[in-house]
PDB file of N, CA and C in Angstrom:
ATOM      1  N   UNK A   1      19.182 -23.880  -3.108  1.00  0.00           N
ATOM      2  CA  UNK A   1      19.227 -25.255  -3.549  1.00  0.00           C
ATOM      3  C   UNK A   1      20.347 -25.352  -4.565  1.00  0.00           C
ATOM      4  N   UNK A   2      21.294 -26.358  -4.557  1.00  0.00           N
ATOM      5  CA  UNK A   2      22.252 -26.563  -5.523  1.00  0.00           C
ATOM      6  C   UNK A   2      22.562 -28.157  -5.870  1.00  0.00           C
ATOM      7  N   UNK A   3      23.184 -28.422  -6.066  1.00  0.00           N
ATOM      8  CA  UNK A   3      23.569 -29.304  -6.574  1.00  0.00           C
ATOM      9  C   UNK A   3      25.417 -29.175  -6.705  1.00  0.00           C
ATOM     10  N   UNK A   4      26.239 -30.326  -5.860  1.00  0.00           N
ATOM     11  CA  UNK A   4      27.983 -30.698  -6.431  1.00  0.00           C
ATOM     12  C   UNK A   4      27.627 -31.778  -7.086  1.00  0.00           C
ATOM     13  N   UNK A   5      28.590 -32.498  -8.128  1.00  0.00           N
ATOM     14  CA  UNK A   5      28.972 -33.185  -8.694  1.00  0.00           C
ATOM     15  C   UNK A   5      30.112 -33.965  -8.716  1.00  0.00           C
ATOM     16  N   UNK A   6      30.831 -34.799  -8.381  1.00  0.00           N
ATOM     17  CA  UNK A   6      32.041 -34.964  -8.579  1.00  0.00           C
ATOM     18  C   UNK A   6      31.926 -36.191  -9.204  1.00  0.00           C
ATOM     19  N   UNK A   7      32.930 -36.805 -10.079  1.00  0.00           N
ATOM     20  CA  UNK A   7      32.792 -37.603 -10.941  1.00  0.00           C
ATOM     21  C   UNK A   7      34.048 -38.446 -11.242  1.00  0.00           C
ATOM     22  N   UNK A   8      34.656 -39.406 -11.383  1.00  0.00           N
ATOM     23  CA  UNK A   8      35.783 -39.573 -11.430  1.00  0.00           C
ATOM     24  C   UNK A   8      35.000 -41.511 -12.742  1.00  0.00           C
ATOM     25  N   UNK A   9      36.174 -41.297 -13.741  1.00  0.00           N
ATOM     26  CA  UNK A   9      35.911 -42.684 -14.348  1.00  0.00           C
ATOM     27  C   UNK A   9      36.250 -44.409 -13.751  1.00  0.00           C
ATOM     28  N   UNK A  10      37.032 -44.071 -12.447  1.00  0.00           N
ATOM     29  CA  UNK A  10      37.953 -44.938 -11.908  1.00  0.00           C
ATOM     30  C   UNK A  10      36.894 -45.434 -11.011  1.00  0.00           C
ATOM     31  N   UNK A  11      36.774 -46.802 -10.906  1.00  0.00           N
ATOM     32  CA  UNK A  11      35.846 -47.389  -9.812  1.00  0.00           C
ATOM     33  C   UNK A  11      36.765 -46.856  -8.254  1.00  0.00           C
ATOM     34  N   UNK A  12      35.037 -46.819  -7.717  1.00  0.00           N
ATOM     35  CA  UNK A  12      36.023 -46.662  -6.387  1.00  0.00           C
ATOM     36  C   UNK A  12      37.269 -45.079  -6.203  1.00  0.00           C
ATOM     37  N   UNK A  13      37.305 -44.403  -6.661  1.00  0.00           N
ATOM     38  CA  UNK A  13      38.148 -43.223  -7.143  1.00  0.00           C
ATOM     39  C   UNK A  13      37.998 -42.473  -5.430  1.00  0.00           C
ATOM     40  N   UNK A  14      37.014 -42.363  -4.998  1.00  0.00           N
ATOM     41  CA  UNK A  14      37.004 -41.722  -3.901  1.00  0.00           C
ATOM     42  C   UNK A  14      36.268 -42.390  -2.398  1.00  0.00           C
ATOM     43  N   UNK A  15      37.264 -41.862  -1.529  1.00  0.00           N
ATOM     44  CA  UNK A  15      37.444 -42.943   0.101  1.00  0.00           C
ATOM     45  C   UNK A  15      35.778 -41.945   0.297  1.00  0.00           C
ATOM     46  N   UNK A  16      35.779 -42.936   1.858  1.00  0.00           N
ATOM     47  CA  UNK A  16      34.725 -42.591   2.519  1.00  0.00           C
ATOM     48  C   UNK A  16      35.097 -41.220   3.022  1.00  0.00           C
ATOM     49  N   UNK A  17      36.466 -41.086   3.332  1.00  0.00           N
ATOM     50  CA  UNK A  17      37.059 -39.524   3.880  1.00  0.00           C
ATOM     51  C   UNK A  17      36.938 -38.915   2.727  1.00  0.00           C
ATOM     52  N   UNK A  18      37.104 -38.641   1.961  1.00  0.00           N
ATOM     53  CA  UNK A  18      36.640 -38.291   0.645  1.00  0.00           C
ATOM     54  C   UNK A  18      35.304 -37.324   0.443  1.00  0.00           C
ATOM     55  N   UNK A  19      34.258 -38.445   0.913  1.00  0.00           N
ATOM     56  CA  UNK A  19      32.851 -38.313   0.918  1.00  0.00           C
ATOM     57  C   UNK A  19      32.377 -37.489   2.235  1.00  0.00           C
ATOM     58  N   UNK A  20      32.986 -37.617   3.232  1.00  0.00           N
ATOM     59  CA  UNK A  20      32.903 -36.918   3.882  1.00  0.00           C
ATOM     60  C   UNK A  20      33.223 -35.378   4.097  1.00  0.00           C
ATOM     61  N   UNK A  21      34.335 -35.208   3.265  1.00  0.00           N
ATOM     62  CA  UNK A  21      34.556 -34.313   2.899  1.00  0.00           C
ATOM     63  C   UNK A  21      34.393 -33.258   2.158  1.00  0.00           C
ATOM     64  N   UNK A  22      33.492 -33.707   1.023  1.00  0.00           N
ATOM     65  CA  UNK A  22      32.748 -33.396   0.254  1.00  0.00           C
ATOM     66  C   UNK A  22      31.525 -33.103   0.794  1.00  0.00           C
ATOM     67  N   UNK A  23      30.908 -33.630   1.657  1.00  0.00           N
ATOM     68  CA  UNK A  23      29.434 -33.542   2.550  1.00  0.00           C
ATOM     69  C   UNK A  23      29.872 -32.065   3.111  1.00  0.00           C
ATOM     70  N   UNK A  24      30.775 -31.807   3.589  1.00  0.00           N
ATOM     71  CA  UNK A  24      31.114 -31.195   5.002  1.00  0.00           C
ATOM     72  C   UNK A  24      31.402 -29.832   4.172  1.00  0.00           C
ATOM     73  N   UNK A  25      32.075 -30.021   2.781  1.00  0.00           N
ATOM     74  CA  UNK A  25      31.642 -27.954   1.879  1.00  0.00           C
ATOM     75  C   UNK A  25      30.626 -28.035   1.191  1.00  0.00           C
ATOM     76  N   UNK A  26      29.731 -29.306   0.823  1.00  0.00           N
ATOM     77  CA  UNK A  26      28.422 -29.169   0.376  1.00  0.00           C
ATOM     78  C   UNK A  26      27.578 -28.154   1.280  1.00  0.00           C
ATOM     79  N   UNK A  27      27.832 -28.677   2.735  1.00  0.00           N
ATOM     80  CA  UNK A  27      26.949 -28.589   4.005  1.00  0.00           C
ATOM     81  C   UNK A  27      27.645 -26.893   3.995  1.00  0.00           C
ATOM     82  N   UNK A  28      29.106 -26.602   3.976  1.00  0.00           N
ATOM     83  CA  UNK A  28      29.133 -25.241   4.414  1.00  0.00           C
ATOM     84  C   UNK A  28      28.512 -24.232   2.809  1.00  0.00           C
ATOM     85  N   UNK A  29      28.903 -24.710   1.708  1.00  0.00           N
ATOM     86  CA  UNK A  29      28.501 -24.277   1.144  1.00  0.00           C
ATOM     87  C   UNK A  29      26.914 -23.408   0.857  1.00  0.00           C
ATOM     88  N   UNK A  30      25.880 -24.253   1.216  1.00  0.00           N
ATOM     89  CA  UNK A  30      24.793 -24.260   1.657  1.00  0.00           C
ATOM     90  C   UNK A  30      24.517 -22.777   2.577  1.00  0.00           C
ATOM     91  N   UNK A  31      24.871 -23.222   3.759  1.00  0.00           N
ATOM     92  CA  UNK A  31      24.871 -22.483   4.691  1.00  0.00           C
ATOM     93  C   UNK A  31      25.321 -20.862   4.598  1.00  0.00           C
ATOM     94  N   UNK A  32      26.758 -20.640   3.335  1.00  0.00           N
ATOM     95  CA  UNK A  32      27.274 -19.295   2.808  1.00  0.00           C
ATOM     96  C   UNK A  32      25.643 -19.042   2.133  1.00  0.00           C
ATOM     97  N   UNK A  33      25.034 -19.496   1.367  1.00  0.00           N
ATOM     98  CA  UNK A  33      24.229 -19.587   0.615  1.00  0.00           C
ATOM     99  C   UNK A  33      22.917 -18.703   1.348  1.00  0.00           C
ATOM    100  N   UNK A  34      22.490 -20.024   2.443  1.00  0.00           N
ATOM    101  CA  UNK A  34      21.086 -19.088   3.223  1.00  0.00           C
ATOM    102  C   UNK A  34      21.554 -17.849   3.840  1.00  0.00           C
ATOM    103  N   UNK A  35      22.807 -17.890   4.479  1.00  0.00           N
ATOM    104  CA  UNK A  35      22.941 -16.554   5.125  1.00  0.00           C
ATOM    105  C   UNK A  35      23.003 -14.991   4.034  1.00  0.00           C
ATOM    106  N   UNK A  36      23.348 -15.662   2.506  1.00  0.00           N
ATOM    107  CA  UNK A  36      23.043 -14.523   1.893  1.00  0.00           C
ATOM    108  C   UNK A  36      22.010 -14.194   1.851  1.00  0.00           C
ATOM    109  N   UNK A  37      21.170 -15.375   1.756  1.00  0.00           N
ATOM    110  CA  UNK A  37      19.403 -14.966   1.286  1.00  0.00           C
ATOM    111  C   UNK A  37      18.883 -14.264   2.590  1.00  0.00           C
ATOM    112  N   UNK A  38      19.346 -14.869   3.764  1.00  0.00           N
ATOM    113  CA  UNK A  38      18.992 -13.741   5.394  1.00  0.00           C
ATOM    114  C   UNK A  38      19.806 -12.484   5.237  1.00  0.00           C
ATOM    115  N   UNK A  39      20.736 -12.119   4.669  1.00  0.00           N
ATOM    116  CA  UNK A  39      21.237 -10.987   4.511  1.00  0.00           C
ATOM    117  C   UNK A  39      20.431 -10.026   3.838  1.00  0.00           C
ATOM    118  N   UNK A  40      20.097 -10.604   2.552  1.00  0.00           N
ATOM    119  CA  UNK A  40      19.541  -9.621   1.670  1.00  0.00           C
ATOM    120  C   UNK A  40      18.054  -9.661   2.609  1.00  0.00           C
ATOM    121  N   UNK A  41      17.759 -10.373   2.862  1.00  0.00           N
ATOM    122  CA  UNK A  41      16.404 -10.210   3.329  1.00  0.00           C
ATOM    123  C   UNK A  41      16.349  -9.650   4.328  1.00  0.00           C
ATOM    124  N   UNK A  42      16.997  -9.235   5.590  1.00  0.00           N
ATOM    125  CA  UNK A  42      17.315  -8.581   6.370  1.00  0.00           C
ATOM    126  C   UNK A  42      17.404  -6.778   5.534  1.00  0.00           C
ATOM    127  N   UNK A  43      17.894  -6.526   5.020  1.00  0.00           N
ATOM    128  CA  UNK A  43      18.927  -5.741   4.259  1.00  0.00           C
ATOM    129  C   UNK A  43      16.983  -4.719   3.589  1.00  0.00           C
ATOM    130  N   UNK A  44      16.290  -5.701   2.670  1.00  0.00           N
ATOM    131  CA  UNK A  44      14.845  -5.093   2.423  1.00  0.00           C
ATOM    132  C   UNK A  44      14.031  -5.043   3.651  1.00  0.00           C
ATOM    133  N   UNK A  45      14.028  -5.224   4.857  1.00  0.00           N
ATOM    134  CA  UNK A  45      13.424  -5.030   5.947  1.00  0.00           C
ATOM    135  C   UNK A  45      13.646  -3.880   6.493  1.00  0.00           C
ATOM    136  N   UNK A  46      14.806  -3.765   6.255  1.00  0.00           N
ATOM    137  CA  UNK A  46      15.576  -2.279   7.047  1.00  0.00           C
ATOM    138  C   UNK A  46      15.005  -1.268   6.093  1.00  0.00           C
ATOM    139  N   UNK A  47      15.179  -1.258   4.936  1.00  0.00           N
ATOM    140  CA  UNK A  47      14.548  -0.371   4.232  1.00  0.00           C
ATOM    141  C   UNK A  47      12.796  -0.159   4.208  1.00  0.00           C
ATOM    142  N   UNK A  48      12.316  -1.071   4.437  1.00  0.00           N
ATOM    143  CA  UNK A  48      11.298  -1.270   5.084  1.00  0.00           C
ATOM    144  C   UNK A  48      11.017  -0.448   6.096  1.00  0.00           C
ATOM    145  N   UNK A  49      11.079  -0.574   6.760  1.00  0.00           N
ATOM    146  CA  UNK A  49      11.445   0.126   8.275  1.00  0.00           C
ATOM    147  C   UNK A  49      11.927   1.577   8.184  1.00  0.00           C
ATOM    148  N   UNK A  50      12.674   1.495   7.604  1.00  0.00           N
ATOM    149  CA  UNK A  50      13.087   3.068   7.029  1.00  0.00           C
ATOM    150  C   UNK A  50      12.132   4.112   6.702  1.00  0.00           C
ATOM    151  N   UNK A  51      11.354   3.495   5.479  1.00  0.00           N
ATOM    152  CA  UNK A  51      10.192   3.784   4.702  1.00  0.00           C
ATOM    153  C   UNK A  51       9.679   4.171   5.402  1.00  0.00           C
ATOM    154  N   UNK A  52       8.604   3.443   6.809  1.00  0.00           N
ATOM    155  CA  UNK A  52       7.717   3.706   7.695  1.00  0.00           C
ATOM    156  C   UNK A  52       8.121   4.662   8.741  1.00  0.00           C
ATOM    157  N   UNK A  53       9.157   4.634   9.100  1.00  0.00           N
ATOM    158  CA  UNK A  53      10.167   5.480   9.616  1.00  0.00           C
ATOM    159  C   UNK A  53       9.505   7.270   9.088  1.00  0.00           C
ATOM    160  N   UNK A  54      10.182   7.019   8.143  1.00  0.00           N
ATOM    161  CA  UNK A  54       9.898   8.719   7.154  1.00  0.00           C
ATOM    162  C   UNK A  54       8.436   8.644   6.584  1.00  0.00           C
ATOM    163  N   UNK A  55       7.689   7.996   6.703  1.00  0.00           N
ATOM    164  CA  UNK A  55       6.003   8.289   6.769  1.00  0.00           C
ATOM    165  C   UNK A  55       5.744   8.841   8.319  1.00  0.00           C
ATOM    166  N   UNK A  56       6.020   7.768   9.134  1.00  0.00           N
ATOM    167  CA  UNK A  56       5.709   8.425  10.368  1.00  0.00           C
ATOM    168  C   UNK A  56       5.900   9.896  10.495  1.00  0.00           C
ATOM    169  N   UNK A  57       7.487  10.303  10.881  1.00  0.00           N
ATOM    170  CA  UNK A  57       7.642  11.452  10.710  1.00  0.00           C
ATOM    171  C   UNK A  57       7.070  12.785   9.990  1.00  0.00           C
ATOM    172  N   UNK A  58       6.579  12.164   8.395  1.00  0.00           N
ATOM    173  CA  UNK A  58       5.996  13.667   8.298  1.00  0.00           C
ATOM    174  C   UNK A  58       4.253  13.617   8.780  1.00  0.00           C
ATOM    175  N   UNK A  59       3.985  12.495   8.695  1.00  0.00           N
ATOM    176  CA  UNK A  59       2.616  12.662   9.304  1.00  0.00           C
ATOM    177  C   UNK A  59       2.690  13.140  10.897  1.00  0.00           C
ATOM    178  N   UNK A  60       3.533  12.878  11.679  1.00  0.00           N
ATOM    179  CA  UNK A  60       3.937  13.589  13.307  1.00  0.00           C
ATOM    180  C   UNK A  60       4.342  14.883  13.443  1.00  0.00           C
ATOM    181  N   UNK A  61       4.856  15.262  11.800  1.00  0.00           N
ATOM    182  CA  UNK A  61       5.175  16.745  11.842  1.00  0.00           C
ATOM    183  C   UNK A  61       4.849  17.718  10.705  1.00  0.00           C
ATOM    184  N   UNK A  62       3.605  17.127  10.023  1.00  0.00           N
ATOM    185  CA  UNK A  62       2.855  18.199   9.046  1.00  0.00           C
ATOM    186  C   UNK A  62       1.917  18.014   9.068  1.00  0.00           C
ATOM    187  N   UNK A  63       1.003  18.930   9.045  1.00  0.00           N
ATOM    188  CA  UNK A  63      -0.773  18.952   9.059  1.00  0.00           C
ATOM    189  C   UNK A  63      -1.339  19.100   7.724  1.00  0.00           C
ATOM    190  N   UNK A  64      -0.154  18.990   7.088  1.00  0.00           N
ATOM    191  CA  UNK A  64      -0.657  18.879   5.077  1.00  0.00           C
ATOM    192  C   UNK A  64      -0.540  18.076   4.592  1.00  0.00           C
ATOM    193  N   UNK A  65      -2.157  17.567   4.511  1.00  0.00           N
ATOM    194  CA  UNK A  65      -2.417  15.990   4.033  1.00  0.00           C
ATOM    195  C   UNK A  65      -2.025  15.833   2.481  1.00  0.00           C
ATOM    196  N   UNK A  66      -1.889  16.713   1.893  1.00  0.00           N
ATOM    197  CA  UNK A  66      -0.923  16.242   0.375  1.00  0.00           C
ATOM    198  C   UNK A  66       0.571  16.091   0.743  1.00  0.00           C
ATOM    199  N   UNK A  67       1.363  16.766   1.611  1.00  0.00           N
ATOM    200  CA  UNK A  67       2.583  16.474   1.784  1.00  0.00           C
ATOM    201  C   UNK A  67       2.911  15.199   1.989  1.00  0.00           C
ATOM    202  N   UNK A  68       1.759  14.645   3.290  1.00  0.00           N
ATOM    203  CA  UNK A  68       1.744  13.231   3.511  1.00  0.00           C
ATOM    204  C   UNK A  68       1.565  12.536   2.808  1.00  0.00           C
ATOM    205  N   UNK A  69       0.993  12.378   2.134  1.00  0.00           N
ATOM    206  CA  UNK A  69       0.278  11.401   0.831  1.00  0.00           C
ATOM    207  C   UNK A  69       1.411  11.324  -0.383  1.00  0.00           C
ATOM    208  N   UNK A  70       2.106  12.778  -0.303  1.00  0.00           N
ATOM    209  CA  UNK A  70       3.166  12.310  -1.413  1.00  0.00           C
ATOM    210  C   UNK A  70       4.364  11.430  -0.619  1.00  0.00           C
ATOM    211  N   UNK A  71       4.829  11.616   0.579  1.00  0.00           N
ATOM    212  CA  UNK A  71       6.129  11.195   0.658  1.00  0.00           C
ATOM    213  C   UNK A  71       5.236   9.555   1.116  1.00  0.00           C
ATOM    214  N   UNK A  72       4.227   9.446   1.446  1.00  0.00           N
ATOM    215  CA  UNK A  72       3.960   8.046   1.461  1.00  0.00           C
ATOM    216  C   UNK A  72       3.285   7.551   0.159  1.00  0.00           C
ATOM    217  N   UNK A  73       2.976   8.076  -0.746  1.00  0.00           N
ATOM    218  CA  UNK A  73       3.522   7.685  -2.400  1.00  0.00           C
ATOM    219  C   UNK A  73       4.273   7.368  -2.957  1.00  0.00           C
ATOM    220  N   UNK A  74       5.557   8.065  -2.170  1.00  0.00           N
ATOM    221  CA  UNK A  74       7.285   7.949  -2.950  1.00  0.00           C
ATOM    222  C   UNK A  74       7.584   6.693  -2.544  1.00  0.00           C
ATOM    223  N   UNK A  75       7.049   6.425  -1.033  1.00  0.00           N
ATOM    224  CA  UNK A  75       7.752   5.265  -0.902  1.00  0.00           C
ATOM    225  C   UNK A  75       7.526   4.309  -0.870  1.00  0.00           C
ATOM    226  N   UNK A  76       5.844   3.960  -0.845  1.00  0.00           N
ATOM    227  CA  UNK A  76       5.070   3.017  -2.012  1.00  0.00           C
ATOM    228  C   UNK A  76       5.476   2.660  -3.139  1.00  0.00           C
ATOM    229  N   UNK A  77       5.909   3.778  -3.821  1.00  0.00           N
ATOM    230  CA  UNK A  77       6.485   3.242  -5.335  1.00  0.00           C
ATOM    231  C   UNK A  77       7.867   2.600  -4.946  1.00  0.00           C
ATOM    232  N   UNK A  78       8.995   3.344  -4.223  1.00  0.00           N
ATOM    233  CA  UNK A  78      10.294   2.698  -4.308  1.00  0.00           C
ATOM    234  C   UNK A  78      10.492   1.002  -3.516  1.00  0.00           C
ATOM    235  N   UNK A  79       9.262   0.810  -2.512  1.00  0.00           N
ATOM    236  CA  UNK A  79       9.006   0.002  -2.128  1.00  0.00           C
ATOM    237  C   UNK A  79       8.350  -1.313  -2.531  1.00  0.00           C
ATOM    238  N   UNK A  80       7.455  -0.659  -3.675  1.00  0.00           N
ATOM    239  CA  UNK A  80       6.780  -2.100  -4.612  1.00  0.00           C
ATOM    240  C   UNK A  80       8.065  -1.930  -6.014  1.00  0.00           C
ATOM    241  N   UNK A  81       8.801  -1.308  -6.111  1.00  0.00           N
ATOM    242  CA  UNK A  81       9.222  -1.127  -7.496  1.00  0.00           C
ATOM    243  C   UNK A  81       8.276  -0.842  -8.404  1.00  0.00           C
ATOM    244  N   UNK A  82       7.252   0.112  -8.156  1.00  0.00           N
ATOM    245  CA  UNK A  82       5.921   0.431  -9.184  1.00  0.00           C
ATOM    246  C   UNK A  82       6.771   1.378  -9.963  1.00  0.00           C
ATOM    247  N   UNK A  83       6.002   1.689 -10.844  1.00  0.00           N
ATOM    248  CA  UNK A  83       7.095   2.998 -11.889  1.00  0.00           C
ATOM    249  C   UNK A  83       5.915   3.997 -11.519  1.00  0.00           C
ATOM    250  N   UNK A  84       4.601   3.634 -11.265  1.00  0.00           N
ATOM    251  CA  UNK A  84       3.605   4.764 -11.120  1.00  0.00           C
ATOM    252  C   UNK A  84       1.992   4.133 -10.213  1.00  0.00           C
ATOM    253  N   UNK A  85       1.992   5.586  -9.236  1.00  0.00           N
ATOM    254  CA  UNK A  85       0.927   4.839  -8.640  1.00  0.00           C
ATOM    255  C   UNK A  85       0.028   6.260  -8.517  1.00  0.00           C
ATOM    256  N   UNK A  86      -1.070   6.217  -7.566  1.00  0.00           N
ATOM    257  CA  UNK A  86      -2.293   7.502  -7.303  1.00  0.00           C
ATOM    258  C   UNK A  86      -2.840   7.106  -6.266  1.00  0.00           C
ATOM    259  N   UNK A  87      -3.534   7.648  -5.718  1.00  0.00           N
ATOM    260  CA  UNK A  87      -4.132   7.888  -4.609  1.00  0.00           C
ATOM    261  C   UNK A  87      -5.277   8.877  -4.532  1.00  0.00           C
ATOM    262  N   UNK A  88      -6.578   7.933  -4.821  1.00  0.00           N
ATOM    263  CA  UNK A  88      -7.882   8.772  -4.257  1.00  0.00           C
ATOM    264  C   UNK A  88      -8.473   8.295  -3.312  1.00  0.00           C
ATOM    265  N   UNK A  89      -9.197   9.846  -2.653  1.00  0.00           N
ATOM    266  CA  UNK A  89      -9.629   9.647  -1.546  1.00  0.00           C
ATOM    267  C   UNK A  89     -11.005   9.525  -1.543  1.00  0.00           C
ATOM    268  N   UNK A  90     -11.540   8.628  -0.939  1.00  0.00           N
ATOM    269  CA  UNK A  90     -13.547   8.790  -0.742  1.00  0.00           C
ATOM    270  C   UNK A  90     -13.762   9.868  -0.408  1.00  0.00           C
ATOM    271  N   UNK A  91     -14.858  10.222  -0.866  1.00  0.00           N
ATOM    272  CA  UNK A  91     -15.836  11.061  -0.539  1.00  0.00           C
ATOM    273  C   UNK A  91     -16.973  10.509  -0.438  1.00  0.00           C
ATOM    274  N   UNK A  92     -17.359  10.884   0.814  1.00  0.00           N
ATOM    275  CA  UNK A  92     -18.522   9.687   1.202  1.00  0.00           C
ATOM    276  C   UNK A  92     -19.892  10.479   0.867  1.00  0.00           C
ATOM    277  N   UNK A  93     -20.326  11.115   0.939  1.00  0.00           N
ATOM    278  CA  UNK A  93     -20.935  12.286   0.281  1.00  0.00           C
ATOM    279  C   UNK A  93     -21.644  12.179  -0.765  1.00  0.00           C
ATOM    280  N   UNK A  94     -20.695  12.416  -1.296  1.00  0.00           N
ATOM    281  CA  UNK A  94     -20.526  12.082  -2.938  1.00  0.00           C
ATOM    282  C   UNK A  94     -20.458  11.210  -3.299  1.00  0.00           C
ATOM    283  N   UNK A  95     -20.159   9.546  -2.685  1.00  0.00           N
ATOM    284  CA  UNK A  95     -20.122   8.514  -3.504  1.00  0.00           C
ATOM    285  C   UNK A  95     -19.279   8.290  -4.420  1.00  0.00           C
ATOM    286  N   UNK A  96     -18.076   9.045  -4.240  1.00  0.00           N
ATOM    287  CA  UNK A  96     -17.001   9.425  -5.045  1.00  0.00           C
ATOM    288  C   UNK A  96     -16.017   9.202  -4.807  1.00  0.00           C
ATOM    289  N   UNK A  97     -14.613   8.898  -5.155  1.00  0.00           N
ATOM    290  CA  UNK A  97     -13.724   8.958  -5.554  1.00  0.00           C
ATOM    291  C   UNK A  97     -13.158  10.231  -6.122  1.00  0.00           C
ATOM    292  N   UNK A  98     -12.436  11.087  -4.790  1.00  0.00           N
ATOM    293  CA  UNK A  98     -11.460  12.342  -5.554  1.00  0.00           C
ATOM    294  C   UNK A  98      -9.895  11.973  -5.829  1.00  0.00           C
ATOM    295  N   UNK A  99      -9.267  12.596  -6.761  1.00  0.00           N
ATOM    296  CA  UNK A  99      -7.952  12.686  -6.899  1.00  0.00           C
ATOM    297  C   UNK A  99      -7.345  13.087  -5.768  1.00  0.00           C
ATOM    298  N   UNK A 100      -6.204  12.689  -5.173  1.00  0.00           N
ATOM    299  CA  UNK A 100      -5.108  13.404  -4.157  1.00  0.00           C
ATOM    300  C   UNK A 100      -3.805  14.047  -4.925  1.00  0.00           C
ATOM    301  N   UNK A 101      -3.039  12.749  -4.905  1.00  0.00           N
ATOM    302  CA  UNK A 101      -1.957  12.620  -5.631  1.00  0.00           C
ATOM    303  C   UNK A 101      -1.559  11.638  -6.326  1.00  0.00           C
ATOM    304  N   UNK A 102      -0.831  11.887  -7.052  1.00  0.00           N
ATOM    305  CA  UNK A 102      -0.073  11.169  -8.039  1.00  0.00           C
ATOM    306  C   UNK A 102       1.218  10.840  -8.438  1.00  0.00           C
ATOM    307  N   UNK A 103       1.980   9.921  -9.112  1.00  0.00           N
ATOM    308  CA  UNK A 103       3.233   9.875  -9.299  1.00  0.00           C
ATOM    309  C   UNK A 103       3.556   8.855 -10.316  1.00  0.00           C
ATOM    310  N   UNK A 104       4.259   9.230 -11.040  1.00  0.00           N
ATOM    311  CA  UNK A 104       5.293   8.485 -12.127  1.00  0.00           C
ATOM    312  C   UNK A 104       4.139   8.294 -13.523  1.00  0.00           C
ATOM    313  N   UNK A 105       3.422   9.050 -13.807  1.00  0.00           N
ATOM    314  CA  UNK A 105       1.987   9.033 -15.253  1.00  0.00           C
ATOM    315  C   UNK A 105       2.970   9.829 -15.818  1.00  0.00           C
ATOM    316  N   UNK A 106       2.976   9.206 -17.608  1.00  0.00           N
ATOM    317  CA  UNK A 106       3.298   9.663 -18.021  1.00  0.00           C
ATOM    318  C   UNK A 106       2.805  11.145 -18.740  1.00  0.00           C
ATOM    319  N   UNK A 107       1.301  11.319 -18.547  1.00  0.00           N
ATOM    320  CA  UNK A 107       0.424  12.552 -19.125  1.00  0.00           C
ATOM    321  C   UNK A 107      -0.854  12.722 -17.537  1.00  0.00           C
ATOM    322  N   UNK A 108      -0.873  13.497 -17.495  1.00  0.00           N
ATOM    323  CA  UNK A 108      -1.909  14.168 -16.400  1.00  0.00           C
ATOM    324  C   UNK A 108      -3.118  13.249 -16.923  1.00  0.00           C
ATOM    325  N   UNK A 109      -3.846  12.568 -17.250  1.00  0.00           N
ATOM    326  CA  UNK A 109      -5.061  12.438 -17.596  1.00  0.00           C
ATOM    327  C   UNK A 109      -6.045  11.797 -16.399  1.00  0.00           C
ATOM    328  N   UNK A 110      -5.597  11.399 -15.551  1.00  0.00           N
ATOM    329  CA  UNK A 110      -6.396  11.165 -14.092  1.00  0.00           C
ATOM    330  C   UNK A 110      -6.513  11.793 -13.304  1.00  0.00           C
ATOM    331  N   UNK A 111      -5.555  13.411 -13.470  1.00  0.00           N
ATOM    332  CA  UNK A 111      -6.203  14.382 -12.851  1.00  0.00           C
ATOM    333  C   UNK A 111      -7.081  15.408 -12.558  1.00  0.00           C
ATOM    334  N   UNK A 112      -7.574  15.981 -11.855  1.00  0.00           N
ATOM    335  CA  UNK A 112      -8.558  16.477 -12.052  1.00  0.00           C
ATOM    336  C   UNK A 112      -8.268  17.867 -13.247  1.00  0.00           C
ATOM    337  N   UNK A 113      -9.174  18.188 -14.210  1.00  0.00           N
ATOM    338  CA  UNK A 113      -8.773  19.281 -14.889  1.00  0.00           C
ATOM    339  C   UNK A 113      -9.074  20.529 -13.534  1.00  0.00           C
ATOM    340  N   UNK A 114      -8.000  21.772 -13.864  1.00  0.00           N
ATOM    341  CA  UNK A 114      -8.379  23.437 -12.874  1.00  0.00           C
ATOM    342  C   UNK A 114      -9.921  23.998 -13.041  1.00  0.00           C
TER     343      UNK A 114
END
């Protein structure tokens, strides 16, 4: 959304060609405008996609459910812009909530003590 201005003190200062003319880089102006916002938005999709991309993969090619859990941690965080996130898993059992993994805490204190 923007807004031109043009202004002149002189009655009458500008023709209808004028105005038209002015319509016509308002109108392209605009248009430079959304295609950035489809660019960039295009642009976080791909990375998007990326992301899920390299989750897939190590879950298709590791049977170590912490490996998984971290690289789909990493990219949870780079993906929300979180500075820090965790991941527990149920235990149904138990009625519990265990630790998995973790990332970006500044002190261990949600982990489990050895």
């Amino acid at each position: 959304m923007g807004v031109i201005s043009i202004e002149s003190e002189l009655p009458d200062a500008f023709t209808e060609s004028d105005e038209r003319l002015i319509s016509t880089l308002a109108n392209q102006a605009a248009v430079a405008l959304e295609n950035s916002r489809l660019h960039e938005e295009t642009l976080r999709q791909v990375k998007r996609l990326e992301a899920l991309h390299a989750i897939d993969q190590n879950i298709a090619g590791s049977f170590d459910q912490r490996s998984t859990l971290e690289v789909l941690l990493t990219h949870t965080l780079d993906q929300l812009g979180a500075d820090a996130a965790v991941i527990f898993l149920l235990q149904p059992f138990q009625r519990a909530l265990q630790y998995a993994v973790g990332k970006g805490f500044h002190t261990h204190i949600i982990e489990p003590s050895p």
